[in-house]
C-alpha atoms as a PDB file:
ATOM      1  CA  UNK A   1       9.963   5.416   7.926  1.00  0.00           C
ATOM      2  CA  UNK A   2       9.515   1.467   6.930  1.00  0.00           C
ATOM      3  CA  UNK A   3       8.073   0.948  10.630  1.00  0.00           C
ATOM      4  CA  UNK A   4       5.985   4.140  10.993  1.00  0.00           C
ATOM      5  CA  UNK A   5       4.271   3.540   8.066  1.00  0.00           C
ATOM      6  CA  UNK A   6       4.250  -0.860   8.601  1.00  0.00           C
ATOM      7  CA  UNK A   7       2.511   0.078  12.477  1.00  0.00           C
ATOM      8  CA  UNK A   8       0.186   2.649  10.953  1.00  0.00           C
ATOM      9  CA  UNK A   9      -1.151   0.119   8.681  1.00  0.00           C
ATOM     10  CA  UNK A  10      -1.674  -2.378  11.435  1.00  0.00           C
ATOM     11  CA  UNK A  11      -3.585   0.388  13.712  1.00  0.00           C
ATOM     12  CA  UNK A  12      -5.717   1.088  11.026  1.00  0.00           C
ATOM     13  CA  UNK A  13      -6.545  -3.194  10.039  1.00  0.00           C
ATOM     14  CA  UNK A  14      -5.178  -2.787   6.859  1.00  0.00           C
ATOM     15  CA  UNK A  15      -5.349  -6.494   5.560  1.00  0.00           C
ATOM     16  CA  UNK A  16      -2.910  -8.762   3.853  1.00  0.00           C
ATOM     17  CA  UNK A  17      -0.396  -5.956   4.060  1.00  0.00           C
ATOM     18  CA  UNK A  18       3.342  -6.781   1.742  1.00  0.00           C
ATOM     19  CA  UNK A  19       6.671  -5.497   1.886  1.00  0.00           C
ATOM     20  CA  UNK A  20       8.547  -5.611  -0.765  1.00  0.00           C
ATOM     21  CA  UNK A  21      12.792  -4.997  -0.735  1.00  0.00           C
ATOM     22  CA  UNK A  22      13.265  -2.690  -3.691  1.00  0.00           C
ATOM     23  CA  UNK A  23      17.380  -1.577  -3.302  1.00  0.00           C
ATOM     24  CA  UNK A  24      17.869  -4.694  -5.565  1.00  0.00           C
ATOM     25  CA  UNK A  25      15.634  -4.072  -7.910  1.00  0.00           C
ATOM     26  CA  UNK A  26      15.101  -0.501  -8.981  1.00  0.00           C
ATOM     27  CA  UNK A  27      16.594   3.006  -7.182  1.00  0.00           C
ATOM     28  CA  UNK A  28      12.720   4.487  -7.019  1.00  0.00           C
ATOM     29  CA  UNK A  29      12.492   3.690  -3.527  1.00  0.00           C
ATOM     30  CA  UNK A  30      14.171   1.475  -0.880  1.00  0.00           C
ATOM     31  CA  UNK A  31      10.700  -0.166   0.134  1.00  0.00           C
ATOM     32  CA  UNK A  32       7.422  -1.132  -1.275  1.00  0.00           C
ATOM     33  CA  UNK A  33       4.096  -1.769   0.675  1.00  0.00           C
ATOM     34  CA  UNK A  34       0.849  -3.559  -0.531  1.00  0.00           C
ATOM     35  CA  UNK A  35      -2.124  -3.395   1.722  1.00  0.00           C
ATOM     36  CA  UNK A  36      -5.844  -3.781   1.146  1.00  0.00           C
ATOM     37  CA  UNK A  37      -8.634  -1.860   2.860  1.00  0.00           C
ATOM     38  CA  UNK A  38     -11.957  -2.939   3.116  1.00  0.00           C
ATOM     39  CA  UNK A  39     -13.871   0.131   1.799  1.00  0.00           C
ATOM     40  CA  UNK A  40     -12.915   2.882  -0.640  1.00  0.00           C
ATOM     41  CA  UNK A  41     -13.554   5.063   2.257  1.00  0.00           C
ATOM     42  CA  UNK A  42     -10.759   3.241   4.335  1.00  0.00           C
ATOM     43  CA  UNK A  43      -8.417   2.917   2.022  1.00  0.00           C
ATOM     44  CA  UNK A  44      -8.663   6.638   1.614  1.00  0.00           C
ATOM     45  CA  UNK A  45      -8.584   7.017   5.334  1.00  0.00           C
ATOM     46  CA  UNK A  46      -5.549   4.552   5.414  1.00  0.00           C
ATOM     47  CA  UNK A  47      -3.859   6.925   2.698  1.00  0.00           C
ATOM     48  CA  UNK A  48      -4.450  10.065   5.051  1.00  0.00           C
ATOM     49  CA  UNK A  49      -3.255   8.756   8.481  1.00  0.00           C
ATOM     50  CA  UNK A  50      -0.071   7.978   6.797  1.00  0.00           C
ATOM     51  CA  UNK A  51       0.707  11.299   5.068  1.00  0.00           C
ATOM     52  CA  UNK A  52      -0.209  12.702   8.654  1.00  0.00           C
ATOM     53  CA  UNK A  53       2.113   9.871  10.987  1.00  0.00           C
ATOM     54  CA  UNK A  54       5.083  11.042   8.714  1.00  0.00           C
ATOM     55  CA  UNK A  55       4.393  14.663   9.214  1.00  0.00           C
ATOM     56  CA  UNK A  56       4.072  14.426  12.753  1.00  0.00           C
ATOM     57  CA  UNK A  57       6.889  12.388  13.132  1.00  0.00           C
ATOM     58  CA  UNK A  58       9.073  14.909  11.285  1.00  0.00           C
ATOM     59  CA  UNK A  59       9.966  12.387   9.116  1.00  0.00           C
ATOM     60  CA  UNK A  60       9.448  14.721   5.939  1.00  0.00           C
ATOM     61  CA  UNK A  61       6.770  14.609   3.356  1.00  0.00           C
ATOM     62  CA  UNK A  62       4.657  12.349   1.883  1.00  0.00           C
ATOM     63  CA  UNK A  63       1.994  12.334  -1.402  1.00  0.00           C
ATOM     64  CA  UNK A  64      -1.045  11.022  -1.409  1.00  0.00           C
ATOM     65  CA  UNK A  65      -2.790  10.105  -5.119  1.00  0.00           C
ATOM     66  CA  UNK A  66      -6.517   8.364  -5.531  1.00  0.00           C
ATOM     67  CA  UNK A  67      -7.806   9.396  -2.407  1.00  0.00           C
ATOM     68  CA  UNK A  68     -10.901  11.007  -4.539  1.00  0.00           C
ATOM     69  CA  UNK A  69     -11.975   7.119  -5.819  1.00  0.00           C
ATOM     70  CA  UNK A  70     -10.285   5.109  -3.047  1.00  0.00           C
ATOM     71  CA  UNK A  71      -9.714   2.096  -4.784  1.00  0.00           C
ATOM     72  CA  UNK A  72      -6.181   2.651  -5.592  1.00  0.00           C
ATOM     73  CA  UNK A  73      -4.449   5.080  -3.375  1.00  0.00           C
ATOM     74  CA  UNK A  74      -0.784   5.367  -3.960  1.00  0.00           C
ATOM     75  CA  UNK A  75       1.335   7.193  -1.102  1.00  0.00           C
ATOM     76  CA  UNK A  76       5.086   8.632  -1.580  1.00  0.00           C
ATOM     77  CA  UNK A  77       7.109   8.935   0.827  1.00  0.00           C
ATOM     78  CA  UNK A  78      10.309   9.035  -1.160  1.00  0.00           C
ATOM     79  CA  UNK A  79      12.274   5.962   0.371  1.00  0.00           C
ATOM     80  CA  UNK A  80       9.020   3.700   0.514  1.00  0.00           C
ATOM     81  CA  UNK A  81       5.929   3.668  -2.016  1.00  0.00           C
ATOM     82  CA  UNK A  82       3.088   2.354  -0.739  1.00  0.00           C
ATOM     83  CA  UNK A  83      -0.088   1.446  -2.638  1.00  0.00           C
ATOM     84  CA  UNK A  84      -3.089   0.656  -0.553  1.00  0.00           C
ATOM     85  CA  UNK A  85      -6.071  -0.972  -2.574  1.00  0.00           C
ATOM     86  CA  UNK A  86      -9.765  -2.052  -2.253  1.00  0.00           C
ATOM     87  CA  UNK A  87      -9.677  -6.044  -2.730  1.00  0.00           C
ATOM     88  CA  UNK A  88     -11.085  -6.604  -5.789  1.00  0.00           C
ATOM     89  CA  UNK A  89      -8.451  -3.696  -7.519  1.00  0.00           C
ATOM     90  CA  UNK A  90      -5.739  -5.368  -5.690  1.00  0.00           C
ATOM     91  CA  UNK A  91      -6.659  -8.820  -6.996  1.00  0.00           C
ATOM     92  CA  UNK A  92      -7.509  -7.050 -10.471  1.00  0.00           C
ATOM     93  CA  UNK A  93      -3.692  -5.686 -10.837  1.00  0.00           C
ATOM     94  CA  UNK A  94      -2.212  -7.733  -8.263  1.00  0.00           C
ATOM     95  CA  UNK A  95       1.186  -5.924  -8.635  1.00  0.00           C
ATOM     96  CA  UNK A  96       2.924  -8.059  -6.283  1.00  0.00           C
ATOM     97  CA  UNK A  97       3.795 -10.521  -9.271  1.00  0.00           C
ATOM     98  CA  UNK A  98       4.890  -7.774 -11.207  1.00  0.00           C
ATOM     99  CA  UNK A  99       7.917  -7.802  -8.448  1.00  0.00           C
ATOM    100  CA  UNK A 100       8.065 -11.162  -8.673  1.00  0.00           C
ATOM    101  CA  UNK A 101       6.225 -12.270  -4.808  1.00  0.00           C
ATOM    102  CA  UNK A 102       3.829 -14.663  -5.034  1.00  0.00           C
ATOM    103  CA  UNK A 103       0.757 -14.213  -2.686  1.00  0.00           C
ATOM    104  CA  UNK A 104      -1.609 -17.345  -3.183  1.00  0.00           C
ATOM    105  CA  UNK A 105      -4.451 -15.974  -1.468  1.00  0.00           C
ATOM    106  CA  UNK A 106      -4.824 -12.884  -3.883  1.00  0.00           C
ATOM    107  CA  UNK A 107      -4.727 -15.679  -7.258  1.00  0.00           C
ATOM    108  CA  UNK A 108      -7.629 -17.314  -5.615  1.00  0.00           C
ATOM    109  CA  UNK A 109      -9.710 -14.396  -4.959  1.00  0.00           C
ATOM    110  CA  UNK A 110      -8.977 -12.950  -8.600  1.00  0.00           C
ATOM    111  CA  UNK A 111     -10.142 -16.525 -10.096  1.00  0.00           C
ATOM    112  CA  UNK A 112     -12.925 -15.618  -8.531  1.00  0.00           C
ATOM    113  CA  UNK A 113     -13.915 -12.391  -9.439  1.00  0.00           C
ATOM    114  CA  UNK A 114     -12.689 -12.309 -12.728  1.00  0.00           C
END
């Protein structure tokens, strides 16, 4: 599920995409992913090629939520969560701390925006 969903991403140019191990750290899933699109539009079109790559891979079902808006779309998949934002959301939130990874590049472009 982990790769399906990692080489969708990369078909689609999802940037600055991050996986983060969650088995440690919570039983919610085994896997988190953090990608940014450029566009609400392709984050919401990032959202539905996933839900449809696990469904024809028989791989079960997945969830899709913020696909309306597209600046925050959050897929479930049950073993991996994967939240797929426009930049300036991501850098907004940047939830990646929250789970304690550092990503540089996302502090600098939130001291700029905000």
């Amino acid at each position: 599920m982990l790769s399906l969903i990692q080489s969708t991403l990369a078909e689609d140019k999802a940037e600055d995409i991050v996986t983060i191990e969650l088995t440690d750290k919570t039983s919610i899933a085994d896997h988190m992913i953090i990608a940014t699109g450029s566009s609400s539009r392709r984050v919401a079109s990032m959202a539905e090629h996933i839900v449809e790559a696990i469904k024809a891979a028989g791989q079960g079902r997945a969830a899709a939520e913020g696909k309306e808006q597209g600046d925050w779309v959050l897929v479930d998949t049950g073993d991996v969560i994967v939240h797929l934002f426009r930049s300036e959301v991501r850098a907004f939130y940047n939830i990646e701390e929250m789970w304690g990874v550092e990503n540089p590049a996302l502090k600098q472009q939130a001291a700029r925006l905000y």
